[in-house]
Each structure stands twice: as C-alpha cells, then as structure tokens.
Protein backbone atom coordinates (compact mmCIF):
# COMPACT_ATOMS: atom_id res chain seq x y z
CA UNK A 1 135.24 133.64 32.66
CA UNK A 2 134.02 132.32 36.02
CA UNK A 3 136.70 129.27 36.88
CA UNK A 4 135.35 125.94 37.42
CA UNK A 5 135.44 124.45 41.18
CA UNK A 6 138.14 123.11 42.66
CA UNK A 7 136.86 119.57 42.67
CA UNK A 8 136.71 119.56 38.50
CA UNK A 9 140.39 121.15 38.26
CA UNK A 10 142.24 118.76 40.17
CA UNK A 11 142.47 115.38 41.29
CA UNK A 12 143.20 115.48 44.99
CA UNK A 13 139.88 115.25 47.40
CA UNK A 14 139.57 116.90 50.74
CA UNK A 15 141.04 116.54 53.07
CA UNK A 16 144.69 116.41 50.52
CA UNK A 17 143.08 119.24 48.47
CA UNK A 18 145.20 121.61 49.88
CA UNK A 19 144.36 124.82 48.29
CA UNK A 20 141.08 126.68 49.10
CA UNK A 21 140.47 128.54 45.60
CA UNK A 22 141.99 129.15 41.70
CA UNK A 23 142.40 132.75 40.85
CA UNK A 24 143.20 132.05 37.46
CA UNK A 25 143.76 129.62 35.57
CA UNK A 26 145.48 130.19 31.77
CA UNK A 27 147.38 127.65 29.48
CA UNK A 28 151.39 128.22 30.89
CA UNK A 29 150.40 130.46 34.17
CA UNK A 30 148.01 130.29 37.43
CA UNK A 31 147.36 131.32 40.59
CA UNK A 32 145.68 129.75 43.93
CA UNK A 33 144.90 130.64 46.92
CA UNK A 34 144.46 129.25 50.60
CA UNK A 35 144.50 130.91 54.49
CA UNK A 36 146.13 128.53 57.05
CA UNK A 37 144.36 127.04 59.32
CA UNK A 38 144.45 124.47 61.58
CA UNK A 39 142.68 121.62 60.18
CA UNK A 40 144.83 121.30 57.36
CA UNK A 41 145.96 117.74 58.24
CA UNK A 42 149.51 118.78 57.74
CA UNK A 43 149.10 121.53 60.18
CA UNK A 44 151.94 121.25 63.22
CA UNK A 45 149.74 122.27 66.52
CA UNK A 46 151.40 125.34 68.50
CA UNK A 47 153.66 126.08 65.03
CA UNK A 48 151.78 126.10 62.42
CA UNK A 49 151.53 124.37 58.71
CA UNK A 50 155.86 123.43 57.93
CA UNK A 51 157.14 125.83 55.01
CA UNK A 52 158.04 122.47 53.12
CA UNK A 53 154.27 122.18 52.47
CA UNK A 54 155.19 125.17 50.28
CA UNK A 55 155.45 122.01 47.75
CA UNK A 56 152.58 120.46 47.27
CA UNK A 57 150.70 123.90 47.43
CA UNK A 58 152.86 124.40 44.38
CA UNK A 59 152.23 121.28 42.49
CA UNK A 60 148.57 121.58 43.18
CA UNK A 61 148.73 124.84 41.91
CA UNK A 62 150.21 123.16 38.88
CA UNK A 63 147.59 120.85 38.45
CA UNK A 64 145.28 123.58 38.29
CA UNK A 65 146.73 124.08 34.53
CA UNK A 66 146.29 120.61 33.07
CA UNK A 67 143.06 120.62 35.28
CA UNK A 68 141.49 123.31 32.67
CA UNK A 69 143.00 121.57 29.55
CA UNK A 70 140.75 118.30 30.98
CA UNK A 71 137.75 120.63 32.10
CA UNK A 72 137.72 122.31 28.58
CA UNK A 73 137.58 118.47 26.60
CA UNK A 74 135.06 117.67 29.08
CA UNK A 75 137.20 115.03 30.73
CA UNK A 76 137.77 114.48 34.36
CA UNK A 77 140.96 115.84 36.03
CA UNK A 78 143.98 113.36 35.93
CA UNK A 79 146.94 112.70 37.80
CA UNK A 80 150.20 113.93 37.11
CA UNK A 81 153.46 113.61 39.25
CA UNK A 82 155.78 115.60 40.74
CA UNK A 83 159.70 114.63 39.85
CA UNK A 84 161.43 117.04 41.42
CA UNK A 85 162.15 120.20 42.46
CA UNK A 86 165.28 122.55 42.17
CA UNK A 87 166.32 125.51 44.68
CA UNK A 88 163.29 125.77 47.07
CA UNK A 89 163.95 128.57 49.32
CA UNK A 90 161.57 129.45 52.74
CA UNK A 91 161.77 132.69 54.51
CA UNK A 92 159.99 130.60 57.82
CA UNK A 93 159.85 127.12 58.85
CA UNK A 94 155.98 127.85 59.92
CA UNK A 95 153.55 129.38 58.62
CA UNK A 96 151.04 130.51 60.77
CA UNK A 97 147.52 130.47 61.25
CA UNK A 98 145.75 132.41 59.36
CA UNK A 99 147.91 133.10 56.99
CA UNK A 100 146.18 134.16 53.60
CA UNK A 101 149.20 132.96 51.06
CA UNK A 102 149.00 133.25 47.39
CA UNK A 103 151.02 130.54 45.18
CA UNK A 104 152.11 131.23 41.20
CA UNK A 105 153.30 129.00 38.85
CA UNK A 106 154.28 129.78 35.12
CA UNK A 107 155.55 127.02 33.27
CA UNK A 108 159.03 128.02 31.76
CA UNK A 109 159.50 124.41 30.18
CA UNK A 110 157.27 122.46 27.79
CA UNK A 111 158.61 118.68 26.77
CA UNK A 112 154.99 117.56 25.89
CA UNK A 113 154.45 115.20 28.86
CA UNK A 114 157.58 116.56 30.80
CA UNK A 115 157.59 120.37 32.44
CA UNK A 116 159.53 122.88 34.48
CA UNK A 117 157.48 125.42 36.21
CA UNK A 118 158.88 128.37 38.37
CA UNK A 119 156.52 128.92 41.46
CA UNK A 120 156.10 131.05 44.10
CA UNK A 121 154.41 131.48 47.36
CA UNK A 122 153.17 134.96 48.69
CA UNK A 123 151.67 136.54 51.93
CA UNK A 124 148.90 138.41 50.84
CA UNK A 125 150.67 141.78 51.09
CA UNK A 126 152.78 140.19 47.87
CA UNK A 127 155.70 139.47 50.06
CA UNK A 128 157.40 136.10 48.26
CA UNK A 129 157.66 133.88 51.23
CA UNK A 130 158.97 130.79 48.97
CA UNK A 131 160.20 130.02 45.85
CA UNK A 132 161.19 126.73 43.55
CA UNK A 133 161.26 125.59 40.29
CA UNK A 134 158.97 122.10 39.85
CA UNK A 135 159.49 119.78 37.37
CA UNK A 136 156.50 117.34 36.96
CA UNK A 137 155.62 114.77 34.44
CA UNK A 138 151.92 114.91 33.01
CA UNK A 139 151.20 111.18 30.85
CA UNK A 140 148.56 111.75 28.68
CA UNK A 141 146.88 108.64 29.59
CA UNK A 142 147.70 107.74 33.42
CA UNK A 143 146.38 104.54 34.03
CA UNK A 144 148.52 103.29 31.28
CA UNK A 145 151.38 104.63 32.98
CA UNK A 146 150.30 102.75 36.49
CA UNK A 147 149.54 99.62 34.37
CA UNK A 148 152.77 99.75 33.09
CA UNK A 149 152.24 100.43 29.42
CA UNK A 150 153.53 103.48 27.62
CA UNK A 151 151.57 106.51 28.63
C-alpha cells in the first residue's frame, strides 16, 4: 500500500513538520524518516540540529499512527499530546548535517486515549543513536478537550 502524504498523517505544517517521509505506517508500529539539514528551524548553526529534538521526531513519528486511523475514516489528522517521556538516552548532543536518521516507535501500552510507546532513533547504517519511551494522550475528540469538556 502506497502511504498517504505527510500533510494527511499528521497535524503539524511546515516548517514544525519535522520529519521528511513515513516508511510505514501499521496500527501499534511505524517508522519515519528525515536527513538533517540546516533549515530545520531548530537547527543550531556550526553544531547542528540538538539530540533533544530526538523528541519531537519521536512524537511525530507517533502521530503518524493515529494519523492513518483518521486517514482510513476519512477524517482529517488531529492533535494529540505528548505527556511525558521516561529514560531518553543520546549518544551526541548534535546531530549533524546531513544526517539521514531513521525513528521507530511501537506502542507497548494501550489505555484507549492514554499510550506508552518505545522509540528509537537510528543513523541510517541502523546504529540506535537515541532511545525513550513516550507516553502521549490521544482524546478522541480534541477540541472538546481545548474547550474544556470531556474529550
């Protein structure tokens, strides 16, 4: 199955859309892609893009998941948020540019609107630069949730 783009999997809009491409996409697992480069806004001239970014490449990677659940109903993407995150470990402060990194997430928790996902983030030679377990917090209707109402 040829994935959908980007821009119908997730919410975020360049230039926050962090990740460049979703190499797959199944119901508890996926995988993304991006190469660093220096107009990522987050991008540290003469350094490179901060390890800690590592995080959001993560929980985007996440989204990619729900993403296909909304794409699949025929709904747009939603929101979802990121509550924490347990043990993240970085081999390098920096990564550099151009960088092709691979991130992995497989959800090892399912509380219905609550989830734990173990992720990791590779050089392209499979090397796991970082590593994390996310726990994020999907409501089923979001607005309700910003409105204040029960999601």
């Amino acid at each position: 199955m040829t994935l959908p783009s980007l821009g119908a999997l997730i919410a975020h809009r360049l230039p926050m859309r962090l990740i460049d491409s979703a190499l797959e996409v199944g119901p508890d697992r996926a995988l993304a892609e991006l190469t660093v480069r220096a107009d990522n806004p987050l991008f540290v001239a003469g350094k490179g893009l901060p390890a800690y970014v590592g995080l959001e490449l993560m929980a985007q990677t996440i989204g990619l998941i729900d993403g296909m659940k909304c794409y699949l109903d025929g709904v747009p993407a939603k929101v979802g948020f990121l509550l924490g995150c347990r043990r993240y470990t970085a081999e390098l402060n920096y990564l550099r540019e151009g960088m092709r990194l691979v991130i992995s997430v497989e959800m090892v928790f399912n509380g219905g609107e609550m989830f734990m996902f173990e992720c990791q983030m590779a050089g392209e030679d499979g090397h796991v630069i970082a590593t994390a377990n996310l726990n994020v917090y999907a409501p089923r209707d979001p607005r309700k949730f910003f409105e204040g109402g029960v999601a």
